[in-house]
PDB file of N, CA and C in Angstrom:
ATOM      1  N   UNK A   1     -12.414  -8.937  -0.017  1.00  0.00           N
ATOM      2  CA  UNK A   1     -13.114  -8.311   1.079  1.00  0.00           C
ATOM      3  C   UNK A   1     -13.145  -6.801   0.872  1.00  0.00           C
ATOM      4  N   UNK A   2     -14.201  -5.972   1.178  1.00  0.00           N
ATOM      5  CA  UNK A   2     -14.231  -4.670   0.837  1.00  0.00           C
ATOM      6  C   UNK A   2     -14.649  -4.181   2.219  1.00  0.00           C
ATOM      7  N   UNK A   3     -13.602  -3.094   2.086  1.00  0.00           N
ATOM      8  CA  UNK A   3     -13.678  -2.394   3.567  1.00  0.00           C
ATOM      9  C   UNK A   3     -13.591  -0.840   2.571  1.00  0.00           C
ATOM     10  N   UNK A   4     -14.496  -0.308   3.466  1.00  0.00           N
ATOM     11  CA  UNK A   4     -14.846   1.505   3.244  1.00  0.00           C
ATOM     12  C   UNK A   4     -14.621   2.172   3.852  1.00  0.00           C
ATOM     13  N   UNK A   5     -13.316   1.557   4.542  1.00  0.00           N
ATOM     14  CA  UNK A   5     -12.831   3.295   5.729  1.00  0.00           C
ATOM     15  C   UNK A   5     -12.102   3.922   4.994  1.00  0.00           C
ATOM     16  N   UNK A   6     -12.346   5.374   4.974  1.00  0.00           N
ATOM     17  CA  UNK A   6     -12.135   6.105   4.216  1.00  0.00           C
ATOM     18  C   UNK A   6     -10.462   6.545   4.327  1.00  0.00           C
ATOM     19  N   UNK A   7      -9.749   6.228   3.230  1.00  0.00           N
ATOM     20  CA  UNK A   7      -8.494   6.786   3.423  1.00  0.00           C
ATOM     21  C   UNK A   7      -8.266   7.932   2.214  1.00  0.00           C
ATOM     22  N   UNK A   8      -7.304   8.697   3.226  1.00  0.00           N
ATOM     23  CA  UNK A   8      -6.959  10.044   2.258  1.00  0.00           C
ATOM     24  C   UNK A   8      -5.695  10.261   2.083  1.00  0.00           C
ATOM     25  N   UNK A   9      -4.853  11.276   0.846  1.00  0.00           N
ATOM     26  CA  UNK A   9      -3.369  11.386   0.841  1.00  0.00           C
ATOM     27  C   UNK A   9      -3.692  12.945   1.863  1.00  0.00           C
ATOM     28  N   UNK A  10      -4.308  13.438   2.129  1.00  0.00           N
ATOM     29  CA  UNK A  10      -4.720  15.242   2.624  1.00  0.00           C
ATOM     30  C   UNK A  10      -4.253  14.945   4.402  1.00  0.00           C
ATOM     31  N   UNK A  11      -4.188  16.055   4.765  1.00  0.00           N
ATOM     32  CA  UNK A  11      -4.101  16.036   6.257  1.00  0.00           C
ATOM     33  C   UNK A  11      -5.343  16.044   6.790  1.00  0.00           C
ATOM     34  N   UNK A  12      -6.851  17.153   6.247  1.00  0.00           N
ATOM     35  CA  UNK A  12      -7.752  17.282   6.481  1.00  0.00           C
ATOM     36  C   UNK A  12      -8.596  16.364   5.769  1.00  0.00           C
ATOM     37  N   UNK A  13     -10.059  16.626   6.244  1.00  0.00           N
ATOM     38  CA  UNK A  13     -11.034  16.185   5.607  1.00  0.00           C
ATOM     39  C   UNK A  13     -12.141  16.931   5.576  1.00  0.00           C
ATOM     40  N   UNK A  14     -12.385  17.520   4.382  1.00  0.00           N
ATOM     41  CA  UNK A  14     -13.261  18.475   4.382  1.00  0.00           C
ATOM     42  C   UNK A  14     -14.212  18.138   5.457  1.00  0.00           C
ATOM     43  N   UNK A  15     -15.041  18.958   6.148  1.00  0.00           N
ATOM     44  CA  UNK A  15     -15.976  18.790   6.628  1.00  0.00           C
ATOM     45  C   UNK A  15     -16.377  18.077   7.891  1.00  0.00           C
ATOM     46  N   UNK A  16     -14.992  17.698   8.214  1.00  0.00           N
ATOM     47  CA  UNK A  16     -15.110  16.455   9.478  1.00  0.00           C
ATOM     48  C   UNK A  16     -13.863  16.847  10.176  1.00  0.00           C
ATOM     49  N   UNK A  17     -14.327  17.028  11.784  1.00  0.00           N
ATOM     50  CA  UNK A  17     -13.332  17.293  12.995  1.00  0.00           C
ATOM     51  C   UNK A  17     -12.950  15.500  13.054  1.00  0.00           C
ATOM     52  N   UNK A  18     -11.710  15.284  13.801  1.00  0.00           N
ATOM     53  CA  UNK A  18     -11.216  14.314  14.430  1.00  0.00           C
ATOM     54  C   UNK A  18     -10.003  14.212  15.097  1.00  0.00           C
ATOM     55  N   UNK A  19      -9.966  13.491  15.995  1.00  0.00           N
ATOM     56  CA  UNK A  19      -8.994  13.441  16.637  1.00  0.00           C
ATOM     57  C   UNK A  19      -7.859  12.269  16.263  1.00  0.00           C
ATOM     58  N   UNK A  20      -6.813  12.195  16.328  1.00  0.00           N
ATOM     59  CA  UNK A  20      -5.671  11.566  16.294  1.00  0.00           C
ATOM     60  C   UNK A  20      -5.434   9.871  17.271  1.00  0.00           C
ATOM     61  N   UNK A  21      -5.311   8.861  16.293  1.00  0.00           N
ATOM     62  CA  UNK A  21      -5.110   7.818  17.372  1.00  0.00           C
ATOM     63  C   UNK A  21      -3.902   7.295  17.174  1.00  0.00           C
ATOM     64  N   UNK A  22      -3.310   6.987  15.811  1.00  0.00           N
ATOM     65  CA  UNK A  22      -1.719   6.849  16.134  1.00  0.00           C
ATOM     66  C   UNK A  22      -1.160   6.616  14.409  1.00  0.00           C
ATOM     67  N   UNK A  23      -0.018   6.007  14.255  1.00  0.00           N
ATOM     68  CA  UNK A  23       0.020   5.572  13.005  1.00  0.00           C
ATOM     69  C   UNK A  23      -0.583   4.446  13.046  1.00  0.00           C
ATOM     70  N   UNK A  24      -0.777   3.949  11.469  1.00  0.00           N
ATOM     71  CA  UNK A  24      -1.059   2.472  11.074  1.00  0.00           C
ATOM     72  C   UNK A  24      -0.036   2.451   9.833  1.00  0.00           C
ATOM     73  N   UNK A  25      -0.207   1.037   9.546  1.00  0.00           N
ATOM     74  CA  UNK A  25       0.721   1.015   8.532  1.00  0.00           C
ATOM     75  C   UNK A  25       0.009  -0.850   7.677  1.00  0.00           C
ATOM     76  N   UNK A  26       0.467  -1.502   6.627  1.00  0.00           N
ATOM     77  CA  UNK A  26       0.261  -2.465   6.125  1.00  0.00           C
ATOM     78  C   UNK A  26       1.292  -2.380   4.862  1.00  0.00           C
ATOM     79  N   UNK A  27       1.879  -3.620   5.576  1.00  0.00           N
ATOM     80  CA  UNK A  27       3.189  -3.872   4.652  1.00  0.00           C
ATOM     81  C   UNK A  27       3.091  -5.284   3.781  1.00  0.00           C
ATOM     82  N   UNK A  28       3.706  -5.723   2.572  1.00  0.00           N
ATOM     83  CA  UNK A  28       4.050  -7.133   1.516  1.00  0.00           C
ATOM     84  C   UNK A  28       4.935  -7.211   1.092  1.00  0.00           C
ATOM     85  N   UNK A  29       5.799  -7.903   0.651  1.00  0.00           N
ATOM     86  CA  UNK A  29       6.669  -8.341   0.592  1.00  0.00           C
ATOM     87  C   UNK A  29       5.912  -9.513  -0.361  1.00  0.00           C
ATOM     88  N   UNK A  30       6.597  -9.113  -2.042  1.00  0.00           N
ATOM     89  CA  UNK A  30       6.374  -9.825  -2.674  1.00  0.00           C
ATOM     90  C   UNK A  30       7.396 -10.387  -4.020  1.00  0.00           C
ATOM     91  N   UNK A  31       7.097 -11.187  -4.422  1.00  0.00           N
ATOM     92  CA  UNK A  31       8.414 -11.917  -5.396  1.00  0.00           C
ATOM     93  C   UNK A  31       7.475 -12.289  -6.727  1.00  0.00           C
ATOM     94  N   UNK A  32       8.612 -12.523  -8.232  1.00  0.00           N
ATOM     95  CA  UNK A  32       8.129 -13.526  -9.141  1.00  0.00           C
ATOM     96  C   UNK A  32       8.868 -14.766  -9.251  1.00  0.00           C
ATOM     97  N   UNK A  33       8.082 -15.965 -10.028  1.00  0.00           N
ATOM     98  CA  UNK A  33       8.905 -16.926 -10.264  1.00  0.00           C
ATOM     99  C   UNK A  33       9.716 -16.795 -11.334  1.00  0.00           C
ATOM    100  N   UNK A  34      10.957 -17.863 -10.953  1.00  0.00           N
ATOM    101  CA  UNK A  34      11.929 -17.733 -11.717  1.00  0.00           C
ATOM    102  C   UNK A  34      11.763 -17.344 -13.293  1.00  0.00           C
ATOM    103  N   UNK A  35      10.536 -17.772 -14.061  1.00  0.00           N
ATOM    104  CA  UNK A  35      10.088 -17.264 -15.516  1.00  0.00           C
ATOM    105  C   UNK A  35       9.619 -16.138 -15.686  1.00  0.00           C
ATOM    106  N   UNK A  36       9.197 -15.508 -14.607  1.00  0.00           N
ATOM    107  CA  UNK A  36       8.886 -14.118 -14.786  1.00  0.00           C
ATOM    108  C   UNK A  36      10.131 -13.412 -14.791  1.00  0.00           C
ATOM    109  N   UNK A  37      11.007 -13.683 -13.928  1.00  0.00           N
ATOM    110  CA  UNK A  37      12.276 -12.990 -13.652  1.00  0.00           C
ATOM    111  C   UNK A  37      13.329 -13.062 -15.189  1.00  0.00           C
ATOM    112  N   UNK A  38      13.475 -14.258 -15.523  1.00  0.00           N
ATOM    113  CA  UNK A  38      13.717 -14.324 -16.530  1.00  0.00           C
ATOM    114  C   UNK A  38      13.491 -13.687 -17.636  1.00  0.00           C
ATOM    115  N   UNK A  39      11.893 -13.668 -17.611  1.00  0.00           N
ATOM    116  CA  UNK A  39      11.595 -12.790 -18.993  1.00  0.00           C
ATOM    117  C   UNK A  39      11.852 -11.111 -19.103  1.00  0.00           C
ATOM    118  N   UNK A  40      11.696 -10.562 -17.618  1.00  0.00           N
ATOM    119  CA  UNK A  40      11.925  -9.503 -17.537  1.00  0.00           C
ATOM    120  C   UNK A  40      13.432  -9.504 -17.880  1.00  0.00           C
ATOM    121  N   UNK A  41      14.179 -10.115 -17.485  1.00  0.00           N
ATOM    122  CA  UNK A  41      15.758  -9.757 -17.431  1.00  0.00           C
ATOM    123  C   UNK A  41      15.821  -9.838 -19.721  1.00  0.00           C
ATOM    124  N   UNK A  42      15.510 -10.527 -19.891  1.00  0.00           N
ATOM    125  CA  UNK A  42      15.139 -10.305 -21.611  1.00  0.00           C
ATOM    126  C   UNK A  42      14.665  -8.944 -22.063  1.00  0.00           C
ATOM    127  N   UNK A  43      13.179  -8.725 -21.060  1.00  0.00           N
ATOM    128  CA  UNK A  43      12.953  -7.410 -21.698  1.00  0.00           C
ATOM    129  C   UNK A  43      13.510  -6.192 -21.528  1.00  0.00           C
ATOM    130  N   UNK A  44      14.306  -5.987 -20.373  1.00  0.00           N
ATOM    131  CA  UNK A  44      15.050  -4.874 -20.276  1.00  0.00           C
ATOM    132  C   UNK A  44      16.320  -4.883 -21.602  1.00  0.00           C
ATOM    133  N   UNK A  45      16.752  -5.883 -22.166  1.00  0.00           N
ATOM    134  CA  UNK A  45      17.416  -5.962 -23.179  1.00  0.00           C
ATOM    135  C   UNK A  45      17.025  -4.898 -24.320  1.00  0.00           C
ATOM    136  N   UNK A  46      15.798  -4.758 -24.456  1.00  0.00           N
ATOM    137  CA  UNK A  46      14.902  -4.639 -25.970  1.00  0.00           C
ATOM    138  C   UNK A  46      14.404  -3.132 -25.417  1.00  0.00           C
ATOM    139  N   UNK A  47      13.733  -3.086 -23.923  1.00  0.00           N
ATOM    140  CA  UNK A  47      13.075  -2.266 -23.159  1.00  0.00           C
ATOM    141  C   UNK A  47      11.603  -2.386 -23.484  1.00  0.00           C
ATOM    142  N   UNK A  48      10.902  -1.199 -22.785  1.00  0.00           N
ATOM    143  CA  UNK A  48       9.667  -1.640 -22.501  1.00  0.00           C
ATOM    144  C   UNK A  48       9.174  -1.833 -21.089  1.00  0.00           C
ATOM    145  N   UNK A  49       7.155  -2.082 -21.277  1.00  0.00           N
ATOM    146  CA  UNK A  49       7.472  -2.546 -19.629  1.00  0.00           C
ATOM    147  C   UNK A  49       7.598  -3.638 -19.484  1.00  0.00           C
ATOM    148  N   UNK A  50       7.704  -3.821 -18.050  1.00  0.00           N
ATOM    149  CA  UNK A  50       7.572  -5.651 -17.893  1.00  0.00           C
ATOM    150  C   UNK A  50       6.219  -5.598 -17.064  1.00  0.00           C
ATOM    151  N   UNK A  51       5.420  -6.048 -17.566  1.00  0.00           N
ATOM    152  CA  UNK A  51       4.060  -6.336 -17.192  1.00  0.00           C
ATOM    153  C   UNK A  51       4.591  -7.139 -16.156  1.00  0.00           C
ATOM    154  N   UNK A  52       4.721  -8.421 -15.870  1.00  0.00           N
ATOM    155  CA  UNK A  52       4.900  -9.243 -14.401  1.00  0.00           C
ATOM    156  C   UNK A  52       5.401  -8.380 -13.633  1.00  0.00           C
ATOM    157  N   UNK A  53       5.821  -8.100 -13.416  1.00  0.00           N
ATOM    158  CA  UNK A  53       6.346  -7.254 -12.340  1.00  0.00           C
ATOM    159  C   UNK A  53       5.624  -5.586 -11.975  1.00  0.00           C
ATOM    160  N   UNK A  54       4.775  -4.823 -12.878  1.00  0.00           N
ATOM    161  CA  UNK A  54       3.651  -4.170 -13.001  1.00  0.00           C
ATOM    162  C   UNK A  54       2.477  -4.143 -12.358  1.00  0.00           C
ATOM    163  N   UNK A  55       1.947  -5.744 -12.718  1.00  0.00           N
ATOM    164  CA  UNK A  55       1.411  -6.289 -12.073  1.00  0.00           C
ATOM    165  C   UNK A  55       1.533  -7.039 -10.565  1.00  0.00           C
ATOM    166  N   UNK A  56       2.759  -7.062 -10.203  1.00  0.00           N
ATOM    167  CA  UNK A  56       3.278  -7.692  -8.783  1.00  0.00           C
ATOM    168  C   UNK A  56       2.908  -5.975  -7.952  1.00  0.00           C
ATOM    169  N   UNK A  57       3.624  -5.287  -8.472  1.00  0.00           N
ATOM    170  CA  UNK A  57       3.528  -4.135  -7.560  1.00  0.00           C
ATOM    171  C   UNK A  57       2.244  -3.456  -7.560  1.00  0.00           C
ATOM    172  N   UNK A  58       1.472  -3.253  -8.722  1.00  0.00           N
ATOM    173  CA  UNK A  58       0.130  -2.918  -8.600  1.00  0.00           C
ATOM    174  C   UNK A  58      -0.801  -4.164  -7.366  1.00  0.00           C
ATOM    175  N   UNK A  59      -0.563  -5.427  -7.583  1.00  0.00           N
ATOM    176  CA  UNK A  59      -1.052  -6.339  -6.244  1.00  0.00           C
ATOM    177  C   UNK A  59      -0.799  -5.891  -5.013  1.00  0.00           C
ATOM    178  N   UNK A  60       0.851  -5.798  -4.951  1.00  0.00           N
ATOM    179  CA  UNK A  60       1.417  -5.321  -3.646  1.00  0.00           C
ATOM    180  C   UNK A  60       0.932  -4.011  -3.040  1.00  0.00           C
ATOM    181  N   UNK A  61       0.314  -3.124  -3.946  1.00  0.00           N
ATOM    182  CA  UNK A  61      -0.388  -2.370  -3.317  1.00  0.00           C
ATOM    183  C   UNK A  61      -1.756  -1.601  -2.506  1.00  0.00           C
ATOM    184  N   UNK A  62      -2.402  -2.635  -3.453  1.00  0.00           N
ATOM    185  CA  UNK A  62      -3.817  -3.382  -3.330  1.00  0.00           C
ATOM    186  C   UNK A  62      -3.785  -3.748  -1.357  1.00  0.00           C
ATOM    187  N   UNK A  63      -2.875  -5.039  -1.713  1.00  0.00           N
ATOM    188  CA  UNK A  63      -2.688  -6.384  -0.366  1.00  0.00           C
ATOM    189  C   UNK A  63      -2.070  -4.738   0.935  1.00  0.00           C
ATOM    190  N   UNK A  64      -1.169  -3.686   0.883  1.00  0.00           N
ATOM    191  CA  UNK A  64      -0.760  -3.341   1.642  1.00  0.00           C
ATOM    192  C   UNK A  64      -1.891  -2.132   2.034  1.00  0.00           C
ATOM    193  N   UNK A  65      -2.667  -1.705   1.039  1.00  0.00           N
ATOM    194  CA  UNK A  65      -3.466  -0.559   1.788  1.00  0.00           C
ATOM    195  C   UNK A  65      -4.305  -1.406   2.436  1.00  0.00           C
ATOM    196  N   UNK A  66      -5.193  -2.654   1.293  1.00  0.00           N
ATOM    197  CA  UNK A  66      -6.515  -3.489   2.494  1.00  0.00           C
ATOM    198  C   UNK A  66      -5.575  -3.999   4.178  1.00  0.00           C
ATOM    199  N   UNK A  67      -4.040  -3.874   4.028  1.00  0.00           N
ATOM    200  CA  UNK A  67      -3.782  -4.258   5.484  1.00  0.00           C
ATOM    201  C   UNK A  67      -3.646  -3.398   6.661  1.00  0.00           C
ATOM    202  N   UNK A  68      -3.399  -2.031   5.799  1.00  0.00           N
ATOM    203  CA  UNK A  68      -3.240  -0.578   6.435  1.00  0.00           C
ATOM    204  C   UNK A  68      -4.577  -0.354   7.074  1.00  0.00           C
ATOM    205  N   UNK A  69      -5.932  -0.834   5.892  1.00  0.00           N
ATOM    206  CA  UNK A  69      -7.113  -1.070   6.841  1.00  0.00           C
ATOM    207  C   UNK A  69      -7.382  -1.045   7.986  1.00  0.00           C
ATOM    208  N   UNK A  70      -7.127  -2.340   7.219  1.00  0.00           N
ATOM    209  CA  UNK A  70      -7.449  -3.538   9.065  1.00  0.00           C
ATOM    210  C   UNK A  70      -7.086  -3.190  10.418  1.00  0.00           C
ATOM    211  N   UNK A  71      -5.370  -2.521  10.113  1.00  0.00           N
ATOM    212  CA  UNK A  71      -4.904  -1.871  10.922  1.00  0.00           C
ATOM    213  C   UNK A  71      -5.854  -0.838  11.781  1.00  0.00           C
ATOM    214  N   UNK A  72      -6.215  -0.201  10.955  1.00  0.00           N
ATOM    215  CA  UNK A  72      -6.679   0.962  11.225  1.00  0.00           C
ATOM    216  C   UNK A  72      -7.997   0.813  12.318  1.00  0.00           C
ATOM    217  N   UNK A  73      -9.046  -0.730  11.779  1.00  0.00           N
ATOM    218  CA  UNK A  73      -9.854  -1.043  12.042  1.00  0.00           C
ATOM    219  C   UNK A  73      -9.572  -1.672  13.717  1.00  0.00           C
ATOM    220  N   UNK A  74      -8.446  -2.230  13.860  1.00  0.00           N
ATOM    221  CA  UNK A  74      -8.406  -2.784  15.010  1.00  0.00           C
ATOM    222  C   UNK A  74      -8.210  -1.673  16.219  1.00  0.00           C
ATOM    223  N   UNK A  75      -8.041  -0.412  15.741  1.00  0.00           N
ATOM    224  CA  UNK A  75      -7.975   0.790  16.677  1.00  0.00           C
ATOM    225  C   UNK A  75      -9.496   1.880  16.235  1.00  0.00           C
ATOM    226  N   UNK A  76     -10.307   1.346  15.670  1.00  0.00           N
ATOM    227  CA  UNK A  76     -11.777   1.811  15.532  1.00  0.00           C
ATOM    228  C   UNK A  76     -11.186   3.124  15.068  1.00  0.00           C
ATOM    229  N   UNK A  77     -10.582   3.185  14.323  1.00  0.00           N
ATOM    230  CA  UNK A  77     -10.290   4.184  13.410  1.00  0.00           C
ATOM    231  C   UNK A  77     -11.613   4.673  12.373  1.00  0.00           C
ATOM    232  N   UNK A  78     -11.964   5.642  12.591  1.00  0.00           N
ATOM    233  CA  UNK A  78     -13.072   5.993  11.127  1.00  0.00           C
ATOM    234  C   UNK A  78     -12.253   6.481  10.232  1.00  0.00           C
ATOM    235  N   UNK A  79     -11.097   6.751   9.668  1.00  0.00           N
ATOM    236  CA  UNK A  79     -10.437   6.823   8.607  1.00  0.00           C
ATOM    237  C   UNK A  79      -9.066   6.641   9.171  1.00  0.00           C
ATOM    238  N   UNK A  80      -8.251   6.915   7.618  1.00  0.00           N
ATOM    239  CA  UNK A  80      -6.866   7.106   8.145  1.00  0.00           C
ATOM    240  C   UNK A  80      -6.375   8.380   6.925  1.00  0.00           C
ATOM    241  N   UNK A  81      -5.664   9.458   7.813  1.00  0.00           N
ATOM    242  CA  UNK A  81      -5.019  10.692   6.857  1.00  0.00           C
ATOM    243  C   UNK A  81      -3.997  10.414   6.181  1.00  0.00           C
ATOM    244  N   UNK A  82      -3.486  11.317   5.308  1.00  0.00           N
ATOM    245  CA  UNK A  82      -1.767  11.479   4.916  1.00  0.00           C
ATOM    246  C   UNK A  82      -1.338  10.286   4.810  1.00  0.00           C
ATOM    247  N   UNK A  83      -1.824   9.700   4.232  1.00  0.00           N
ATOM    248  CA  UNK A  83      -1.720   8.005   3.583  1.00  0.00           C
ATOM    249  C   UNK A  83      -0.797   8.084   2.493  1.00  0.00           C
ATOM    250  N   UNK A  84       0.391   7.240   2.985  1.00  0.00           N
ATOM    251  CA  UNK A  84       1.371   7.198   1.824  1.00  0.00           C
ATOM    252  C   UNK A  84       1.908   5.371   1.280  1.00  0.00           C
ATOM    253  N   UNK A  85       2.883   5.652  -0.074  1.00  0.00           N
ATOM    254  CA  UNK A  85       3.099   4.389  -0.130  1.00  0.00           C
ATOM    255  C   UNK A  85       4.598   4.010  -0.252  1.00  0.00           C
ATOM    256  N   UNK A  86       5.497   3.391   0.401  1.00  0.00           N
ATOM    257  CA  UNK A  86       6.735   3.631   0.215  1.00  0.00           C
ATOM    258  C   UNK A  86       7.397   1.929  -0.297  1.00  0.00           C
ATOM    259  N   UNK A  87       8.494   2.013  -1.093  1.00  0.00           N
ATOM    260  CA  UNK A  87       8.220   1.018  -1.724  1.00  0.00           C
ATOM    261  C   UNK A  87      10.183   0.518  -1.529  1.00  0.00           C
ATOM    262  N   UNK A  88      10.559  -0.675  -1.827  1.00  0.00           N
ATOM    263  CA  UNK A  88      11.635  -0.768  -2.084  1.00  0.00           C
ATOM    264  C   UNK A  88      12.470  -2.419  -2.603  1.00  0.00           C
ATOM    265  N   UNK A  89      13.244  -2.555  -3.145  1.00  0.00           N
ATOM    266  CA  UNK A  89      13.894  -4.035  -3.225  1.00  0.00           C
ATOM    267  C   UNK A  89      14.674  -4.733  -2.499  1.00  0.00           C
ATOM    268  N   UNK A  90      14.202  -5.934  -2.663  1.00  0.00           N
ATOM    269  CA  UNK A  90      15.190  -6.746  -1.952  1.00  0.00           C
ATOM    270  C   UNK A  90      15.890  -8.008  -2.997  1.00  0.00           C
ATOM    271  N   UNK A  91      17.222  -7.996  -2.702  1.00  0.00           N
ATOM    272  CA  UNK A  91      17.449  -9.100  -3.364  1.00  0.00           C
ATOM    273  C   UNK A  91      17.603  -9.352  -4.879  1.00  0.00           C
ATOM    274  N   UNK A  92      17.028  -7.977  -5.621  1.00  0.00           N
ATOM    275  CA  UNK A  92      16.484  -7.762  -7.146  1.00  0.00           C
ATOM    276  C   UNK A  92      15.399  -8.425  -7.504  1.00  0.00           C
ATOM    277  N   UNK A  93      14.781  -9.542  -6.648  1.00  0.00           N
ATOM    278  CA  UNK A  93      13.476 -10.272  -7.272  1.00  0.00           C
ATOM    279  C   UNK A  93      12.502  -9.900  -6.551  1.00  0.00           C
ATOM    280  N   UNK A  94      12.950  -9.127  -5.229  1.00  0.00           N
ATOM    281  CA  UNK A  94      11.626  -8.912  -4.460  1.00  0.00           C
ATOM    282  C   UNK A  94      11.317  -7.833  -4.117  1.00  0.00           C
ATOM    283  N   UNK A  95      10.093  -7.083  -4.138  1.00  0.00           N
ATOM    284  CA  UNK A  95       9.510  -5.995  -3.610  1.00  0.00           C
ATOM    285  C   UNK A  95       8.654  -5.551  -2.428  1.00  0.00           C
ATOM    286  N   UNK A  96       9.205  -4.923  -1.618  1.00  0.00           N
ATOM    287  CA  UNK A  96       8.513  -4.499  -0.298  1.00  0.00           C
ATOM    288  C   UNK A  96       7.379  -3.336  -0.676  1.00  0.00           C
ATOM    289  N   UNK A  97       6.218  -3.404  -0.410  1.00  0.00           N
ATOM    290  CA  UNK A  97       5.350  -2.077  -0.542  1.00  0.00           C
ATOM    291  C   UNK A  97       4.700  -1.974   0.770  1.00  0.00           C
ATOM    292  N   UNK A  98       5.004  -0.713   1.194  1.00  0.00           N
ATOM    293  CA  UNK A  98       4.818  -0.038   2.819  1.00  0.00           C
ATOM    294  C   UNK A  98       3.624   0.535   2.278  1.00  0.00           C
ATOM    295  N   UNK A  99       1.937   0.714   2.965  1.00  0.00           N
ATOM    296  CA  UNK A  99       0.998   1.586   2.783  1.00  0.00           C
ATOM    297  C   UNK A  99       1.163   2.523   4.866  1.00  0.00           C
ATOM    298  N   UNK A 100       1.612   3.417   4.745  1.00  0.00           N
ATOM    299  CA  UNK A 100       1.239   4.097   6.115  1.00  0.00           C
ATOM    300  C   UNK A 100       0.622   5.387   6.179  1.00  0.00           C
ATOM    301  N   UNK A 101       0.132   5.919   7.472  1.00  0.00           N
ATOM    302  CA  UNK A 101      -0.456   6.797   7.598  1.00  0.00           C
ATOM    303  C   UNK A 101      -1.184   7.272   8.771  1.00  0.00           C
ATOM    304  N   UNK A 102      -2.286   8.265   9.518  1.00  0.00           N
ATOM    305  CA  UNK A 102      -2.550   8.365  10.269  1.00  0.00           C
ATOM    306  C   UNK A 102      -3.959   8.018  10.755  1.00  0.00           C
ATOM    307  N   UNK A 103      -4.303   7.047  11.562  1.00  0.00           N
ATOM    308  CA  UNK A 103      -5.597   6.651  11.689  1.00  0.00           C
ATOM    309  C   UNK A 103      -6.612   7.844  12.787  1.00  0.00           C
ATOM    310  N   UNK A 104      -7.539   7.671  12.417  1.00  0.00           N
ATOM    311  CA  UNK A 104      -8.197   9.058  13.124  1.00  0.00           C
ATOM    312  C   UNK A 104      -9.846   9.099  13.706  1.00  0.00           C
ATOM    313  N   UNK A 105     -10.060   9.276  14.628  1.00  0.00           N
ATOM    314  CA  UNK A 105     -10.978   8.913  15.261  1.00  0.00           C
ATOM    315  C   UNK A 105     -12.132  10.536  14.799  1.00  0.00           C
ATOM    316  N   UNK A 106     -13.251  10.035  13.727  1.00  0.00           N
ATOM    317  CA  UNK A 106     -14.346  11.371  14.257  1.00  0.00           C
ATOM    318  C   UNK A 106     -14.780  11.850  15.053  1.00  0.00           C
ATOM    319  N   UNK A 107     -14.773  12.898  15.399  1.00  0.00           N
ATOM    320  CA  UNK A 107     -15.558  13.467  16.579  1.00  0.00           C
ATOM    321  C   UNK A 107     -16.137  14.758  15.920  1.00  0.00           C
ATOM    322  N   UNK A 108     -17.557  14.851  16.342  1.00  0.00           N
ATOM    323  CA  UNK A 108     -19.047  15.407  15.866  1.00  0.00           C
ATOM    324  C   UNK A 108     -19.610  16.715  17.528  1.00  0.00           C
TER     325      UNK A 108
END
């Protein structure tokens, strides 16, 4: 699904007044299977990256901004500012990726 509300890491936006509607945020919580985990625990042996898990968090970040969206969308947000991504583990197999920020109403 492709959504085009415009998100920014800036406080401003060139060229456009708006007003403030609150935070949003879109969070995942994601894991590999046991063979991915495995192989990584091998490749840190040798080093290198571990692609599975590269790829988990590059997804996880994807899935948490399109939810930061939505968020945003359900408060008729025309963008959202100062968009950040905060990230962390659980467990050693699993990864939380936080997308938050400030959703913001144009005004013309």
């Amino acid at each position: 699904m492709e959504n085009k509300m415009l998100v920014v890491t800036t406080e401003n936006i060139p060229g456009r007044k708006y007003e403030v509607i609150g935070e949003v945020f879109g969070v995942t919580t994601q894991s590999k299977n046991f063979a991915s985990v495995f192989g990584a625990g091998l490749k840190s042996m040798i080093g290198g990256e571990i692609k599975a898990f590269t790829k988990m968090l590059t997804t996880s970040r994807e899935v948490a901004l399109d939810r930061l969206r939505k968020e945003a969308g359900k408060l008729d947000a025309d963008a959202v500012v100062m968009m950040r991504f905060d990230s962390g583990s659980i467990a050693g197999d699993m990864q939380s990726v936080v997308a938050y920020g400030t959703a913001v109403k144009f005004v013309d």
